[in-house]
PDB file of N, CA and C in Angstrom:
ATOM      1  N   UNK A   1     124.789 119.168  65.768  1.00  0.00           N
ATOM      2  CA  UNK A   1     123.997 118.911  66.951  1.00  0.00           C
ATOM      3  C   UNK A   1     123.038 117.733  66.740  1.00  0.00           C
ATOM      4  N   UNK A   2     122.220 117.687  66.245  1.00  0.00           N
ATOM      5  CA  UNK A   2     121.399 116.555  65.164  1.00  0.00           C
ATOM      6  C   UNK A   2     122.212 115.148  65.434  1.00  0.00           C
ATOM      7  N   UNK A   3     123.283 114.809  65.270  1.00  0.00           N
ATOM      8  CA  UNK A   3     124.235 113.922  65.105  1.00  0.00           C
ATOM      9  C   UNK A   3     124.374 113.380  66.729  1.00  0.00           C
ATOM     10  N   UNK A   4     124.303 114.565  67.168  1.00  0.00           N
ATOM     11  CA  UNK A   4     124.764 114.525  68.327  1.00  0.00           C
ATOM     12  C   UNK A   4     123.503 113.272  69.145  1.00  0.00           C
ATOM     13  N   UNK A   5     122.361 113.900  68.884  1.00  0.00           N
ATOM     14  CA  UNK A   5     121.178 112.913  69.372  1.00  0.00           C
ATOM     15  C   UNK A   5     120.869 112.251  68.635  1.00  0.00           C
ATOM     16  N   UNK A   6     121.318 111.885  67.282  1.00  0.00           N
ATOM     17  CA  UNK A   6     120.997 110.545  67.019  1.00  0.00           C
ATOM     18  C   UNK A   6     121.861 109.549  67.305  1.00  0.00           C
ATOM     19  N   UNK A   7     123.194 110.240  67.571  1.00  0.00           N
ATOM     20  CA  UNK A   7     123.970 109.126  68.556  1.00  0.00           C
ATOM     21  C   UNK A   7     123.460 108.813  69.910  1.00  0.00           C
ATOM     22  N   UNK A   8     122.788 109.388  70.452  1.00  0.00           N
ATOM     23  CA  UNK A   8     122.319 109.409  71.894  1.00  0.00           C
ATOM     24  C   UNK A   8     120.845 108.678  71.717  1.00  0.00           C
ATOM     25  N   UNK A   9     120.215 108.680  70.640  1.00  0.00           N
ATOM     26  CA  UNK A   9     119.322 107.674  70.448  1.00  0.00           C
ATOM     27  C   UNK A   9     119.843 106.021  70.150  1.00  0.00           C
ATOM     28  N   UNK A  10     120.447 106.125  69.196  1.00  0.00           N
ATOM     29  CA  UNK A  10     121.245 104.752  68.999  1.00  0.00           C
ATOM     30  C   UNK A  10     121.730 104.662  70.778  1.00  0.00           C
ATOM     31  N   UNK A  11     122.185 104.861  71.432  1.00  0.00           N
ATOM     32  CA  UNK A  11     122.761 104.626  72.773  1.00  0.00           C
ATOM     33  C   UNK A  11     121.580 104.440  73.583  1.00  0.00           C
ATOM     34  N   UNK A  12     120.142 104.755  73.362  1.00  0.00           N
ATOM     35  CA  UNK A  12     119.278 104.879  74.337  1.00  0.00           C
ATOM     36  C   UNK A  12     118.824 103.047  73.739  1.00  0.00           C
ATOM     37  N   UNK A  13     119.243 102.816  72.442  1.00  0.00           N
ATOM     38  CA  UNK A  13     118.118 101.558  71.920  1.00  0.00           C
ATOM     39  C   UNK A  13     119.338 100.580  72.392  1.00  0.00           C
ATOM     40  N   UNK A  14     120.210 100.574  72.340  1.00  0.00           N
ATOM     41  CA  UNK A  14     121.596  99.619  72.790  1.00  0.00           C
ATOM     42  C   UNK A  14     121.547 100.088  74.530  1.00  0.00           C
ATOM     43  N   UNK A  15     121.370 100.706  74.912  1.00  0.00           N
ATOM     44  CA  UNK A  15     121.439 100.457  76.666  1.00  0.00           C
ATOM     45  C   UNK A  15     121.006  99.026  77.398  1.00  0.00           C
ATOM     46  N   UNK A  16     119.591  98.591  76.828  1.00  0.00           N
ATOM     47  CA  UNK A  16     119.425  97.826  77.890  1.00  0.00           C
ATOM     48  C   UNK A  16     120.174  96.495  77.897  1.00  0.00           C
ATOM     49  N   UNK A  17     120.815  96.523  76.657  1.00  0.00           N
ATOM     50  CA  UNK A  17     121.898  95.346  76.437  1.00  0.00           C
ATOM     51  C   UNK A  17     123.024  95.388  77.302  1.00  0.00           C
ATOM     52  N   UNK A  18     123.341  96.908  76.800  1.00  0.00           N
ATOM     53  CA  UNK A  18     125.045  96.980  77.739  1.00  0.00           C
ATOM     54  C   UNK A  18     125.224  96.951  78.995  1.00  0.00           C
ATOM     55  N   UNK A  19     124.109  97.645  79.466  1.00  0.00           N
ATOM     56  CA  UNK A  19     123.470  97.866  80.796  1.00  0.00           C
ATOM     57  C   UNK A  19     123.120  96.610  81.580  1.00  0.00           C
ATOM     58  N   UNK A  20     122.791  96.227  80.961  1.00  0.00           N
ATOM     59  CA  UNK A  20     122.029  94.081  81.104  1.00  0.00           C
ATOM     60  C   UNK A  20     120.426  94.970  81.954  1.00  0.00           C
ATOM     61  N   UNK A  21     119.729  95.310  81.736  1.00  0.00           N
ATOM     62  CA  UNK A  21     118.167  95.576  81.751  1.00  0.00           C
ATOM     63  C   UNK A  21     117.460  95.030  80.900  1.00  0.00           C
ATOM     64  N   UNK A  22     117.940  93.697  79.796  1.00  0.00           N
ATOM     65  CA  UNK A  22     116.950  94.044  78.998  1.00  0.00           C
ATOM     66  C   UNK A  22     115.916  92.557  79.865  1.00  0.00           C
ATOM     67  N   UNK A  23     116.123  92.369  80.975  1.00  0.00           N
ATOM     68  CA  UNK A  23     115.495  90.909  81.102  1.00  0.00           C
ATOM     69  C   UNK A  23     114.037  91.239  81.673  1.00  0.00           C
ATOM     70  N   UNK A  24     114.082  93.246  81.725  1.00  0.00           N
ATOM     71  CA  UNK A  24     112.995  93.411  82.036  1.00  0.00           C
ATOM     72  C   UNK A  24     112.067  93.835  81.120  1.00  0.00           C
ATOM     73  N   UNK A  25     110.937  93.468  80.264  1.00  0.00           N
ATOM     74  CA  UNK A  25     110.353  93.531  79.350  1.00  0.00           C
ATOM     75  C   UNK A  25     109.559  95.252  79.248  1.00  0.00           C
ATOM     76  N   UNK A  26     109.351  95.818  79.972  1.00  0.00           N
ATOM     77  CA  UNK A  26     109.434  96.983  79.791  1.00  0.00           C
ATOM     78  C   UNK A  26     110.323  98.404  80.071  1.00  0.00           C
ATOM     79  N   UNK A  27     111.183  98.041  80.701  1.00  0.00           N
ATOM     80  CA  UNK A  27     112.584  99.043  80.588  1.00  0.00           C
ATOM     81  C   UNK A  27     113.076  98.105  79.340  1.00  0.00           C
ATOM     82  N   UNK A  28     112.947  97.017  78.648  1.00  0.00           N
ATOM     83  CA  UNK A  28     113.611  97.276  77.418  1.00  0.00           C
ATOM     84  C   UNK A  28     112.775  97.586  76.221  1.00  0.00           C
ATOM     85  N   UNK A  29     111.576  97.686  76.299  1.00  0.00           N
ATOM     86  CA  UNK A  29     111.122  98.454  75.259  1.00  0.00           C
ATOM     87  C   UNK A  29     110.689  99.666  75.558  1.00  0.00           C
ATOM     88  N   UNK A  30     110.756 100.294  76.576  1.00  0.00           N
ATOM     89  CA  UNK A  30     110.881 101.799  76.682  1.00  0.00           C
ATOM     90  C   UNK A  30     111.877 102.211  76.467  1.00  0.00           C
ATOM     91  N   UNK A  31     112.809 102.213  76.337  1.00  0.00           N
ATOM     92  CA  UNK A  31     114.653 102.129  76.157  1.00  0.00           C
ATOM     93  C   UNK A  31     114.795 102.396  74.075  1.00  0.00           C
ATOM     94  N   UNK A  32     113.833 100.900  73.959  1.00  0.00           N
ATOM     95  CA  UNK A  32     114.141 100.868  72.476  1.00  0.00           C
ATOM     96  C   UNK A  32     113.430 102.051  71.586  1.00  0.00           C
ATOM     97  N   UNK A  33     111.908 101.578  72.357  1.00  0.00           N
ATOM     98  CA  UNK A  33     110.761 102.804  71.364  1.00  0.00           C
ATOM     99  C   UNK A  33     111.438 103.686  71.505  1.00  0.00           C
ATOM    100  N   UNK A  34     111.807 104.615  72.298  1.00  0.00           N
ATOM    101  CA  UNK A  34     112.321 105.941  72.508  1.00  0.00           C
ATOM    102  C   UNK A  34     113.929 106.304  71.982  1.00  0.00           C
ATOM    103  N   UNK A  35     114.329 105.580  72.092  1.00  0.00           N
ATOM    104  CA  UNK A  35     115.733 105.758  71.372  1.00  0.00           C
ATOM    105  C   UNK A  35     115.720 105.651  69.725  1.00  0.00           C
ATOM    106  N   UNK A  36     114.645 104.964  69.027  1.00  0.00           N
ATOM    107  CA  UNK A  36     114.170 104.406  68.066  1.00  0.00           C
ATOM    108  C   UNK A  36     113.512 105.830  67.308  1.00  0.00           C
ATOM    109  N   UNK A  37     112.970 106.363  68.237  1.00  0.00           N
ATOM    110  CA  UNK A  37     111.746 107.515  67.683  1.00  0.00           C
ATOM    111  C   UNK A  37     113.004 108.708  67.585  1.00  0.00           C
ATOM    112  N   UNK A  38     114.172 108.863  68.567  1.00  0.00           N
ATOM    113  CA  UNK A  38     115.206 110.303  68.467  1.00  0.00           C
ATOM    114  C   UNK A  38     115.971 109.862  67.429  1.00  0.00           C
ATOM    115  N   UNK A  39     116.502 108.560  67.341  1.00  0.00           N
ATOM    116  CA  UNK A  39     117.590 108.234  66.238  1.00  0.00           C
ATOM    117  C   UNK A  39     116.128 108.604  64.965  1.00  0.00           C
ATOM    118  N   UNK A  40     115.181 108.027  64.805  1.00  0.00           N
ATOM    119  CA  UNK A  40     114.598 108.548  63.259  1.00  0.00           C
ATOM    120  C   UNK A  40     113.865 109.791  63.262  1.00  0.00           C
ATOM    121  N   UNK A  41     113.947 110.360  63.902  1.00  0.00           N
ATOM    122  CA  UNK A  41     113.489 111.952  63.816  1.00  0.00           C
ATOM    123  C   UNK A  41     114.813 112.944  63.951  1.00  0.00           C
ATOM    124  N   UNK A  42     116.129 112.116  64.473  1.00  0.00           N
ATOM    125  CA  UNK A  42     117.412 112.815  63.918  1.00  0.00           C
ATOM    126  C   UNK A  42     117.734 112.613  62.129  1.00  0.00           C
ATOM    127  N   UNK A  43     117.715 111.178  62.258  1.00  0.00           N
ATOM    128  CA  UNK A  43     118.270 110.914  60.820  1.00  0.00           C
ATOM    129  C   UNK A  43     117.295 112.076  59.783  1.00  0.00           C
ATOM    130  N   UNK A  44     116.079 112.215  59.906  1.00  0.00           N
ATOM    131  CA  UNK A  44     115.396 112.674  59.266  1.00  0.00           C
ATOM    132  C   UNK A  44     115.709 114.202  59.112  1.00  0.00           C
ATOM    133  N   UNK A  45     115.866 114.444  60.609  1.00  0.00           N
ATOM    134  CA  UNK A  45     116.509 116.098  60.417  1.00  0.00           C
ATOM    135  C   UNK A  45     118.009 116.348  59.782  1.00  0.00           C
ATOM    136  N   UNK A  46     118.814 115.567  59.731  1.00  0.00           N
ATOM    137  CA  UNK A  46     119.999 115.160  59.133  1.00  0.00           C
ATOM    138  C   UNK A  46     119.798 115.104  57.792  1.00  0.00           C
ATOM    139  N   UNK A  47     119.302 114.648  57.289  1.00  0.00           N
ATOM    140  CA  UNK A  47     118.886 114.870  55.661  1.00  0.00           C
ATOM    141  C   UNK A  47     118.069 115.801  54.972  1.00  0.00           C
ATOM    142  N   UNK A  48     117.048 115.891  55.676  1.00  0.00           N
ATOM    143  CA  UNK A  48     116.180 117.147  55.378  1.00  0.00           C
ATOM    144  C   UNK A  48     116.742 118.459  55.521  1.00  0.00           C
ATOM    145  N   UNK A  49     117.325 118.708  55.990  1.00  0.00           N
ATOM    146  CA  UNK A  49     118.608 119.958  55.972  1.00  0.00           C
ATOM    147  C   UNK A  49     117.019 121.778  56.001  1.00  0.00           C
ATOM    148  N   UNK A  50     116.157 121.268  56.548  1.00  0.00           N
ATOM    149  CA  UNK A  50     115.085 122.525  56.809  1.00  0.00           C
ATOM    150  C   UNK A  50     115.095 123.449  57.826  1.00  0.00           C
ATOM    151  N   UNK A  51     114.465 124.185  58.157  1.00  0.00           N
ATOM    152  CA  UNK A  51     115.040 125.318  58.985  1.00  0.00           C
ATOM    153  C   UNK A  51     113.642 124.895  60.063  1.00  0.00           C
ATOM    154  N   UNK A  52     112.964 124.331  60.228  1.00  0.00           N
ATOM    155  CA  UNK A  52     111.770 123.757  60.680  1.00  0.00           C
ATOM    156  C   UNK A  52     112.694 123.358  62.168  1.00  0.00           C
ATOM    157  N   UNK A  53     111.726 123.694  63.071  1.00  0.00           N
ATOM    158  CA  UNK A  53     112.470 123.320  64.701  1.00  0.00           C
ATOM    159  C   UNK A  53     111.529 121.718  65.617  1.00  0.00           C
ATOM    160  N   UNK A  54     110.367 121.633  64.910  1.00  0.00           N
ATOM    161  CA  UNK A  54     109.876 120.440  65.334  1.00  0.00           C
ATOM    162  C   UNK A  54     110.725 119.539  65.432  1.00  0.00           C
ATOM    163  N   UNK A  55     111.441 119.063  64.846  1.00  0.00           N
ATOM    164  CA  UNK A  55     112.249 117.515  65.436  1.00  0.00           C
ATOM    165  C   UNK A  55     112.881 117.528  66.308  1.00  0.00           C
ATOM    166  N   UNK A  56     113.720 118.793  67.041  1.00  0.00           N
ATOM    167  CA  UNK A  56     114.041 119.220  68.291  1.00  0.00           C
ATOM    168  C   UNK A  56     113.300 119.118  69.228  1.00  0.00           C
ATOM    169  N   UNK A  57     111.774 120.243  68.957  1.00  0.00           N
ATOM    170  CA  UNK A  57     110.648 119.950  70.257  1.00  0.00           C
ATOM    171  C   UNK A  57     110.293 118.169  70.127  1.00  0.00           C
ATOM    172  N   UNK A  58     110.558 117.315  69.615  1.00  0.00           N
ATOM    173  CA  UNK A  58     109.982 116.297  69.099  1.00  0.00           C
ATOM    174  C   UNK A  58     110.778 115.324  70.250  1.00  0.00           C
ATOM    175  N   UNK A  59     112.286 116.090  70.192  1.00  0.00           N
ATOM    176  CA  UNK A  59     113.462 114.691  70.734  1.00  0.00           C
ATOM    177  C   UNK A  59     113.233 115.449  72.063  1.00  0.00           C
ATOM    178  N   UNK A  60     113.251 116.982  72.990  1.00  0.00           N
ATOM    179  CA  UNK A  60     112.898 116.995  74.018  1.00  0.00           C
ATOM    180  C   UNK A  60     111.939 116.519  75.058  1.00  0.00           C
ATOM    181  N   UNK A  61     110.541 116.192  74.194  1.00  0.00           N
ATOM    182  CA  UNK A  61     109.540 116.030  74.620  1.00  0.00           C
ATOM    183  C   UNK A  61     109.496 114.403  74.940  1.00  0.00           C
ATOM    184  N   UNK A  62     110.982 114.061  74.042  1.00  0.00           N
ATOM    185  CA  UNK A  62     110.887 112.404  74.138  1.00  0.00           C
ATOM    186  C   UNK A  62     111.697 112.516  75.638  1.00  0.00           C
ATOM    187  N   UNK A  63     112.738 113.270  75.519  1.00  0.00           N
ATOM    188  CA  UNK A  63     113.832 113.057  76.246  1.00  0.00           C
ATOM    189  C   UNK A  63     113.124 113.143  78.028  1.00  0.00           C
ATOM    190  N   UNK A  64     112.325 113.773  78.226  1.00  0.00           N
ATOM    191  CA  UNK A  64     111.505 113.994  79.275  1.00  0.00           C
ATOM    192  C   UNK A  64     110.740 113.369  80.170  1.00  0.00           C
ATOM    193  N   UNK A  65     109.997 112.469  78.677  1.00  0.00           N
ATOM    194  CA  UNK A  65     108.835 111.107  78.886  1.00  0.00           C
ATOM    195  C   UNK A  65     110.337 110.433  79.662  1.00  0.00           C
ATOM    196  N   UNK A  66     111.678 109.940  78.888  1.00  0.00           N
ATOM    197  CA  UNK A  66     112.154 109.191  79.624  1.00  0.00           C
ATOM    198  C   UNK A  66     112.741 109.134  80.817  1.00  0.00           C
ATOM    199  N   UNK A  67     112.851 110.437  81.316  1.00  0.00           N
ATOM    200  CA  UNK A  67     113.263 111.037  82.747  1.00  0.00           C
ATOM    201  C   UNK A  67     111.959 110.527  83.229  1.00  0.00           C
ATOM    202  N   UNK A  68     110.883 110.424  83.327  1.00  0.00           N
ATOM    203  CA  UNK A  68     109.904 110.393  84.472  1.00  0.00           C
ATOM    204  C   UNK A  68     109.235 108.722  83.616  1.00  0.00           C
ATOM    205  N   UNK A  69     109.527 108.043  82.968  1.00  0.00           N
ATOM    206  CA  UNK A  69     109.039 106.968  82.507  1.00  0.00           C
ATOM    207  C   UNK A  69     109.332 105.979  83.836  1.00  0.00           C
ATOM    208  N   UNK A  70     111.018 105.575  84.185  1.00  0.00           N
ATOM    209  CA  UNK A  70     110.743 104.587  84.983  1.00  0.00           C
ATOM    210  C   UNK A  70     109.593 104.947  85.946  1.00  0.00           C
ATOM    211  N   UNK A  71     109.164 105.561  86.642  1.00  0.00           N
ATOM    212  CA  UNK A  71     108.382 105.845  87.562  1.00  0.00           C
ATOM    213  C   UNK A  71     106.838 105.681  87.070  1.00  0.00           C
ATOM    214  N   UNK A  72     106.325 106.288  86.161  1.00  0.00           N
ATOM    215  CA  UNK A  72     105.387 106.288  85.012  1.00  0.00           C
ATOM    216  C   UNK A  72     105.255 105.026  84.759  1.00  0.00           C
ATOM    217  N   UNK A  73     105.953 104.159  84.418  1.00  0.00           N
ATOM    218  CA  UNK A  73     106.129 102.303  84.022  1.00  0.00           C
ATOM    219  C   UNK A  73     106.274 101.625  84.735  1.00  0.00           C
ATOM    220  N   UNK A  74     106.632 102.264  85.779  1.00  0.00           N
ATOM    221  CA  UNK A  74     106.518 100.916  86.824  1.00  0.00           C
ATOM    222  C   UNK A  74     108.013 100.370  87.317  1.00  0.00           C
ATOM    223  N   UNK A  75     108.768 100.823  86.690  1.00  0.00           N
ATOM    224  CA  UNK A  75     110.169  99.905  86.930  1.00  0.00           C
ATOM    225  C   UNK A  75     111.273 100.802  87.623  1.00  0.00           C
ATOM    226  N   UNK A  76     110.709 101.589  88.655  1.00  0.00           N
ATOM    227  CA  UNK A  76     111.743 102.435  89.249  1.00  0.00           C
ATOM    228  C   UNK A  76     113.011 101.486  90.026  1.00  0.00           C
ATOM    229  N   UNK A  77     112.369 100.172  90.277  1.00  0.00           N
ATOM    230  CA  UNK A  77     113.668  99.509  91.204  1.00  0.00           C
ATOM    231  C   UNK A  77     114.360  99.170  90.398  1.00  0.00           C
ATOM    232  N   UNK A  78     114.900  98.899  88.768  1.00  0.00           N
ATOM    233  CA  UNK A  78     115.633  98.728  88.359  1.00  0.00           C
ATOM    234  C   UNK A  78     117.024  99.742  88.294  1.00  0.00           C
ATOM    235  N   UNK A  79     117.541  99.996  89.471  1.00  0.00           N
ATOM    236  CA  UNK A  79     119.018 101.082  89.139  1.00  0.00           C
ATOM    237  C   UNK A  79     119.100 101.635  87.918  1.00  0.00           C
ATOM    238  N   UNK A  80     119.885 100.068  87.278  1.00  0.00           N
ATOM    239  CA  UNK A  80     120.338 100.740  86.265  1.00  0.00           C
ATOM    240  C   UNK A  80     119.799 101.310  84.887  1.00  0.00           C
ATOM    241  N   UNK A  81     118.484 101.204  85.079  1.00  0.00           N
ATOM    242  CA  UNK A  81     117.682 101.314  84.054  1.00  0.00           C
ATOM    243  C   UNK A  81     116.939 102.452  84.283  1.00  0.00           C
ATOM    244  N   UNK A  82     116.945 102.675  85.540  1.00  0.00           N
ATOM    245  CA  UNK A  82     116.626 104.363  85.964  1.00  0.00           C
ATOM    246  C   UNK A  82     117.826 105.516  85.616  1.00  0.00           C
ATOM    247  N   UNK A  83     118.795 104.613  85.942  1.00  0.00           N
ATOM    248  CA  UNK A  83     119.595 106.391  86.265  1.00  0.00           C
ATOM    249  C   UNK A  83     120.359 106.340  84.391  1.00  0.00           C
ATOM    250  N   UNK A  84     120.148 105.129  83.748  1.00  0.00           N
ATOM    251  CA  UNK A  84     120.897 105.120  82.448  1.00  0.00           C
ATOM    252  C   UNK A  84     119.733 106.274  81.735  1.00  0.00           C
ATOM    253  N   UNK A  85     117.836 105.986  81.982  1.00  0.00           N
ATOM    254  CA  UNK A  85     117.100 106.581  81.184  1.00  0.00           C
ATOM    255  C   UNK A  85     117.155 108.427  81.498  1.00  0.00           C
ATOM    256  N   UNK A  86     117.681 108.543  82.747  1.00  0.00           N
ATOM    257  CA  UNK A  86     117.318 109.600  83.648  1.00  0.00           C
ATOM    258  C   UNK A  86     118.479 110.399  83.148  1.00  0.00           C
ATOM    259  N   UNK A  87     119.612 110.002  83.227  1.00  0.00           N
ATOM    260  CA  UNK A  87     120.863 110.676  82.660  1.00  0.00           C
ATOM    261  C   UNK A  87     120.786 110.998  80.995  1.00  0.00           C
ATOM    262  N   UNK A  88     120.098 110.012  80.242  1.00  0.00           N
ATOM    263  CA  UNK A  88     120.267 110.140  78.806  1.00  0.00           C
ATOM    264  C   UNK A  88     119.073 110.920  78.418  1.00  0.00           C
ATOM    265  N   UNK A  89     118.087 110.681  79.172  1.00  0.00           N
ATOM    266  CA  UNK A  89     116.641 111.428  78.932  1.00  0.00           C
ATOM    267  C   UNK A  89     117.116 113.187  78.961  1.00  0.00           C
ATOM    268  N   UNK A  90     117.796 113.322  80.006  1.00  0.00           N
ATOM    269  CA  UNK A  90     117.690 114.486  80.657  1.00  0.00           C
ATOM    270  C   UNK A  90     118.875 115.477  79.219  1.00  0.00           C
ATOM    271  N   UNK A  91     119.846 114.807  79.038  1.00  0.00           N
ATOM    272  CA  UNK A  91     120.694 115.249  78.442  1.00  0.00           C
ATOM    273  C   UNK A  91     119.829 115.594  76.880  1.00  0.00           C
ATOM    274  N   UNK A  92     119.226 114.748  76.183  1.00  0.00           N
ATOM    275  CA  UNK A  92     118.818 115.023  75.371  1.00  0.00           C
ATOM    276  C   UNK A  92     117.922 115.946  75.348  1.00  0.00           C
ATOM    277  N   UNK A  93     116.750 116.298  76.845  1.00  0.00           N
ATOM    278  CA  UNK A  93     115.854 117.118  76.726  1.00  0.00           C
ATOM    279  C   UNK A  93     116.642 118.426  76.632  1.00  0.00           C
ATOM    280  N   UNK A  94     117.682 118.558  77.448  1.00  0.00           N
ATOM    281  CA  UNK A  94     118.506 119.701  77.586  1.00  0.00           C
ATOM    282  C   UNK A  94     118.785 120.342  76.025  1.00  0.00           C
ATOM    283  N   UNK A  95     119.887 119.377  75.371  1.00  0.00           N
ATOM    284  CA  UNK A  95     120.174 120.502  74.214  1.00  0.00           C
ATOM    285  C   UNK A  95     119.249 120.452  72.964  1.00  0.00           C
ATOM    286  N   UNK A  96     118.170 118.729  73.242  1.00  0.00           N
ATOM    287  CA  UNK A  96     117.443 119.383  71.835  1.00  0.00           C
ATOM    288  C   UNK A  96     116.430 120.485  72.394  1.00  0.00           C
ATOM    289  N   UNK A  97     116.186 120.398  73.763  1.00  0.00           N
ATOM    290  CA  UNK A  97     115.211 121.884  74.108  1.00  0.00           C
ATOM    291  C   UNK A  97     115.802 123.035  74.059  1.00  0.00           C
ATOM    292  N   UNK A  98     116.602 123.235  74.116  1.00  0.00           N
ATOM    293  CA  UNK A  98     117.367 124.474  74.050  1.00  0.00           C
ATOM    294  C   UNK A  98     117.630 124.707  72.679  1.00  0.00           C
ATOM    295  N   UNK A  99     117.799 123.757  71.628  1.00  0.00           N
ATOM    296  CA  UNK A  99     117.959 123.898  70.682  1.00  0.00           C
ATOM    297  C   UNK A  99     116.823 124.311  69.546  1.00  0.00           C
ATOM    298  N   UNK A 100     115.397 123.766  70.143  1.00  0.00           N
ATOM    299  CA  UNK A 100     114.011 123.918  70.007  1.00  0.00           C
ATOM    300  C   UNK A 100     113.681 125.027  70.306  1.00  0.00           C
ATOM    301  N   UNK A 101     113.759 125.484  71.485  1.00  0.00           N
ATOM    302  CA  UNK A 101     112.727 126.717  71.575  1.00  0.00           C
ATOM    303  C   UNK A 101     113.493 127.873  72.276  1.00  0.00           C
ATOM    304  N   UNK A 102     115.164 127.911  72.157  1.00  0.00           N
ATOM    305  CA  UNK A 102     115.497 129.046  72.175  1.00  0.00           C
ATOM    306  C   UNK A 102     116.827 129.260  71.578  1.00  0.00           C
ATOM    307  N   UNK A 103     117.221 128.622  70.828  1.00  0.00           N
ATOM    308  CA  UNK A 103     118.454 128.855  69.585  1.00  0.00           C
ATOM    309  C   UNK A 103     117.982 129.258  68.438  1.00  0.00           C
ATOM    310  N   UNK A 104     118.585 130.303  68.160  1.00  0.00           N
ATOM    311  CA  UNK A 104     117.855 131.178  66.643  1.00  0.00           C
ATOM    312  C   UNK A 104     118.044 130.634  65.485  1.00  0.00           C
ATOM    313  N   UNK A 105     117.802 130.415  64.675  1.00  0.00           N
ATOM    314  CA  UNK A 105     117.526 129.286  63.922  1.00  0.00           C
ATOM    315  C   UNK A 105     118.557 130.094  63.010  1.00  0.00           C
ATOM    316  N   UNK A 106     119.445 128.976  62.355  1.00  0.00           N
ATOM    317  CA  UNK A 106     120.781 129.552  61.228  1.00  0.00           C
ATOM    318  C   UNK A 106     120.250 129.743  59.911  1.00  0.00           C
ATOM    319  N   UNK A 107     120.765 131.122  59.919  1.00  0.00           N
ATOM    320  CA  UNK A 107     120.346 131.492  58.272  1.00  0.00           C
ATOM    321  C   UNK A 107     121.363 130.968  56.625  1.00  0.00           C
TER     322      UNK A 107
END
């Protein structure tokens, strides 16, 4: 699972390229910081191999900011930079929250 969102972080820091958003200076560094902060708080949970659930509440709480960021930042008229953060935000809040604060932690 872990893997799972740090691929989805790497995808959040490469969006505004693929996407072509990056000509807007803050949908592309809201894009990057945040994709930047799930990919290294995955990698970290990826190696650390601990039974500790913070880096989950850590990537939901990110995943959330980026659902309501364009709006929050200012850049809601950018389409594609809304519905890319809104779709990827949302997905990540979903299973690392679920994975955070109500999957029983493996023994």
């Amino acid at each position: 699972m872990i893997w799972f969102t740090a691929f989805l972080g790497l995808v959040l820091m490469l969006a505004p390229f693929i996407m072509g958003y990056a000509d807007n200076t803050v949908a592309l560094w809201t894009s990057i910081i945040m994709g930047l902060i799930v990919l290294a708080v995955s990698i970290y949970k990826g190696v650390k191999h601990d039974k500790a659930r913070w880096e989950y509440m850590v990537i939901a709480i990110v995943g959330l900011f980026a659902v309501f960021a364009p709006f929050i930042l200012g850049f809601s008229t950018i389409g594609l930079a809304v519905w890319t953060l809104v779709v990827l935000g949302g997905i990540l809040a979903y299973f690392a929250g679920f994975e955070g604060f109500f999957a029983k932690p493996q023994t």
